[in-house]
Protein backbone atom coordinates (compact mmCIF):
# COMPACT_ATOMS: atom_id res chain seq x y z
CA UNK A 1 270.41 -30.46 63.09
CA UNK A 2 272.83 -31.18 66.25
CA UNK A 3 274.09 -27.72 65.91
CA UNK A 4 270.74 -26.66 65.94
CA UNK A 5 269.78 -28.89 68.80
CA UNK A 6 272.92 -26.81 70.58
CA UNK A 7 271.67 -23.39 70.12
CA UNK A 8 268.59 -24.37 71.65
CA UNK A 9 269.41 -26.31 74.60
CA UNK A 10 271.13 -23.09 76.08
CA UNK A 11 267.66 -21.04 75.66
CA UNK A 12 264.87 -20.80 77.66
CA UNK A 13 261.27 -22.95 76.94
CA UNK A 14 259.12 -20.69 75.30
CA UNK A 15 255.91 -19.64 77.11
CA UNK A 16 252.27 -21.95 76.17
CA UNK A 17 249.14 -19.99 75.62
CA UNK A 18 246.31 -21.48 74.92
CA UNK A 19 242.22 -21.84 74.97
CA UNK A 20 240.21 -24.74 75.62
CA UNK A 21 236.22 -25.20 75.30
CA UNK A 22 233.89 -27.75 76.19
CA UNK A 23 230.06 -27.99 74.65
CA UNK A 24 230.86 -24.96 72.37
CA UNK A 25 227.77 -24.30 70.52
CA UNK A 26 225.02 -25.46 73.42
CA UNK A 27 223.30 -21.93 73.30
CA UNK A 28 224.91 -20.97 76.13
CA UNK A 29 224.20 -23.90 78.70
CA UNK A 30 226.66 -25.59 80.08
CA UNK A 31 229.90 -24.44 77.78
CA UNK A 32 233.60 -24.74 79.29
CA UNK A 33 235.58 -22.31 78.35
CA UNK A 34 239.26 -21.82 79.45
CA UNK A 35 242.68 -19.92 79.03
CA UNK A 36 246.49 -21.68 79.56
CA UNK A 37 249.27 -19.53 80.14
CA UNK A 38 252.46 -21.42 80.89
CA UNK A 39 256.30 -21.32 81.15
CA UNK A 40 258.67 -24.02 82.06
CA UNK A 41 261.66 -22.75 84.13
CA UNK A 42 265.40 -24.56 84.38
CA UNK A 43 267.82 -23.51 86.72
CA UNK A 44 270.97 -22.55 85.08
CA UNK A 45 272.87 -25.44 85.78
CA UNK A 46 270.60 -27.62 84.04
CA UNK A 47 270.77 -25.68 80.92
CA UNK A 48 274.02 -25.26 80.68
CA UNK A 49 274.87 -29.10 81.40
CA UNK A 50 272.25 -29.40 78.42
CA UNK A 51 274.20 -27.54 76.02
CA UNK A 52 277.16 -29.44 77.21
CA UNK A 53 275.56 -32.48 75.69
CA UNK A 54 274.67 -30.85 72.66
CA UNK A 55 278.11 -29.25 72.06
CA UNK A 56 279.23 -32.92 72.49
CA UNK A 57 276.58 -34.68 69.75
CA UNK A 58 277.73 -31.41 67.46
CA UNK A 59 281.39 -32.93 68.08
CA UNK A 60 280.08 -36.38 66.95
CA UNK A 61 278.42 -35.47 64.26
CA UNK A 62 281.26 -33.51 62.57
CA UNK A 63 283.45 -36.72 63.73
CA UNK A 64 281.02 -39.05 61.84
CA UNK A 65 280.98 -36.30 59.04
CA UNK A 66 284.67 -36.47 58.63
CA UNK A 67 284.75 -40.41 58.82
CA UNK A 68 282.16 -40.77 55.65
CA UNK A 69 284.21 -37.84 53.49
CA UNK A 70 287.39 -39.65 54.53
CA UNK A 71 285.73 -42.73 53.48
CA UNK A 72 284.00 -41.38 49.99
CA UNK A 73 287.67 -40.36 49.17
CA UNK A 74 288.88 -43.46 49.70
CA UNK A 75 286.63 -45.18 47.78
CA UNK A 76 286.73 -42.98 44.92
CA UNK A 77 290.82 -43.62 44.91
CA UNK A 78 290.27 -47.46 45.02
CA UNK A 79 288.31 -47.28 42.35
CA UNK A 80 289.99 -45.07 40.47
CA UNK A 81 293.35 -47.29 40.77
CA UNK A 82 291.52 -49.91 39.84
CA UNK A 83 290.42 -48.44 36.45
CA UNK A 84 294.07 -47.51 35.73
CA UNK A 85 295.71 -50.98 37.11
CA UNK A 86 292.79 -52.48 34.60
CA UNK A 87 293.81 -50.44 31.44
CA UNK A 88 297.29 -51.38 32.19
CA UNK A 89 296.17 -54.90 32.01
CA UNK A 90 294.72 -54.25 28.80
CA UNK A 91 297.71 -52.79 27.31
CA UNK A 92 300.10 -55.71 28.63
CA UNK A 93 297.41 -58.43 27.13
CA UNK A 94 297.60 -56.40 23.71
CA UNK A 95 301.25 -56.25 23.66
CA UNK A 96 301.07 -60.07 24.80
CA UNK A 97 298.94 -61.10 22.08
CA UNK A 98 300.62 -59.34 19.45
CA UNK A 99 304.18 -60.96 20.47
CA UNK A 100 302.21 -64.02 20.18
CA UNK A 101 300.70 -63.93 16.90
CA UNK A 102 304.40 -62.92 15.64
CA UNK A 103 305.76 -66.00 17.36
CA UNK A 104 302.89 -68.00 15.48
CA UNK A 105 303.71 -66.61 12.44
CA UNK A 106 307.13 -67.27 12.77
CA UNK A 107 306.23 -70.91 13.89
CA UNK A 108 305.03 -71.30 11.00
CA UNK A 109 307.71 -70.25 8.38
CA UNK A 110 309.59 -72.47 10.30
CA UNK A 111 307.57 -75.31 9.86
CA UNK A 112 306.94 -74.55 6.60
CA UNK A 113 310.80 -74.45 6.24
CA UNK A 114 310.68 -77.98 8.14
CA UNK A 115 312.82 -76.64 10.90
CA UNK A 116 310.30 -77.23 13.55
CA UNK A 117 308.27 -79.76 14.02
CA UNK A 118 303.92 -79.47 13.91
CA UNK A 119 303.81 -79.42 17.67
CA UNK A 120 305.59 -76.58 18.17
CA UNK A 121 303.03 -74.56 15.71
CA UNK A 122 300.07 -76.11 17.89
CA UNK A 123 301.82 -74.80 21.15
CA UNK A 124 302.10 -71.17 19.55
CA UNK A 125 298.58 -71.76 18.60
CA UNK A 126 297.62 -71.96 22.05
CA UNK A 127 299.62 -68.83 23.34
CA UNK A 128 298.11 -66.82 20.73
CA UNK A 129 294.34 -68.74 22.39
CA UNK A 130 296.02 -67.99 25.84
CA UNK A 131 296.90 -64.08 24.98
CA UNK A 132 293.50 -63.50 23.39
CA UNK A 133 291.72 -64.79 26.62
CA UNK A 134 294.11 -62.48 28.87
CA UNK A 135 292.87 -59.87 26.53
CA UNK A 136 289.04 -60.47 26.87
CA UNK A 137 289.51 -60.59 30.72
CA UNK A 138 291.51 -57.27 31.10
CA UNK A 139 288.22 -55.43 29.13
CA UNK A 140 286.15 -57.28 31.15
CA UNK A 141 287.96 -55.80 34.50
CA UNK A 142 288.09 -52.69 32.62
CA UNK A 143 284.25 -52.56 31.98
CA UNK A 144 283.73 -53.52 35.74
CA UNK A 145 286.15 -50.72 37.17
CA UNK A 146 284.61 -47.92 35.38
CA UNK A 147 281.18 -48.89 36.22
CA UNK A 148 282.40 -49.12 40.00
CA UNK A 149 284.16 -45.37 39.62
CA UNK A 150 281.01 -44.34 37.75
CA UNK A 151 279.22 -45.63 41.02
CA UNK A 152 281.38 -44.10 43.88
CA UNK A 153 281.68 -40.81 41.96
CA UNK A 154 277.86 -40.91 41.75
CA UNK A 155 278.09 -39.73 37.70
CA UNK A 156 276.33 -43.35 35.85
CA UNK A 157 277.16 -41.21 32.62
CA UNK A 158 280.75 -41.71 33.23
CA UNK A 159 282.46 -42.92 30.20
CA UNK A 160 285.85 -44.88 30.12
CA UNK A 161 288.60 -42.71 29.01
CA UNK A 162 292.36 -42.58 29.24
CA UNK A 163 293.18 -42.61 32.79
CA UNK A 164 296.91 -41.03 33.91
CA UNK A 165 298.30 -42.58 37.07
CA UNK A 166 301.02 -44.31 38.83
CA UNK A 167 300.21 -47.43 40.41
């Protein structure tokens, strides 16, 4: 549109024609009838300070273009870091909770063994509790992050997949 607006601030108005009637239809008595012709003139200066202008609002417009796909790209990396920063999470919290539920079991051969006391198979209880909440939060953050790339990237059928990336 503003390079539009350009073109046509350098050209000349185009000419008006027109008719105009008053009373059509009286039989005759008392009708108005008329013809316009008109052209509006610029000097040259004028128009060419005009396209100035637009030339400059072309210049903005390309600057406020660049700013939004500068802006859509940066988005669409944020989100897309955050996707991969929240499947790493998820595969930390597995490995997490798997260490834990070994440490449990082996908590409890010990005690069994009566090398360690009952507290210390409560405590490993709770780690394993602990891991398996880290767990549930990382897919939680995982869930969010691809519905916020699905959102930037304007595709709501995006589906979570494997995502390769250094942080």
């Amino acid at each position: 549109a503003a390079r539009g607006a350009a073109v046509q601030a350098g050209l000349p108005f185009n000419p008006v024609v027109g008719y105009e009637g008053q009373q059509i239809g009286s039989g005759g008595l008392a009708e108005q009838h008329g013809l316009l012709v008109g052209q509006e003139f610029l000097r040259h200066e004028k128009r060419t300070l005009s396209r100035e202008v637009a030339c400059r609002e072309v210049r903005m417009a390309e600057y406020r273009l660049m700013a939004q796909r500068a802006r859509v790209v940066t988005d669409v990396r944020m989100a897309f870091y955050r996707a991969v920063r929240a499947q790493r999470q998820i595969d930390m919290s597995s490995d997490l909770l798997r260490i834990s539920e070994q440490a449990l079991k082996a908590a409890q051969a010990l005690m069994d063994a009566k090398e360690i006391a009952r507290t210390d198979v409560l405590q490993a209880q709770i780690e394993v509790e602990v891991a398996r909440t880290a767990l549930q939060s990382a897919q939680n953050q995982h869930i969010s992050a691809w519905s916020q790339l699905a959102a930037v990237t304007g595709q709501s059928a995006l589906q979570a997949a494997p995502l390769t990336g250094d942080l």
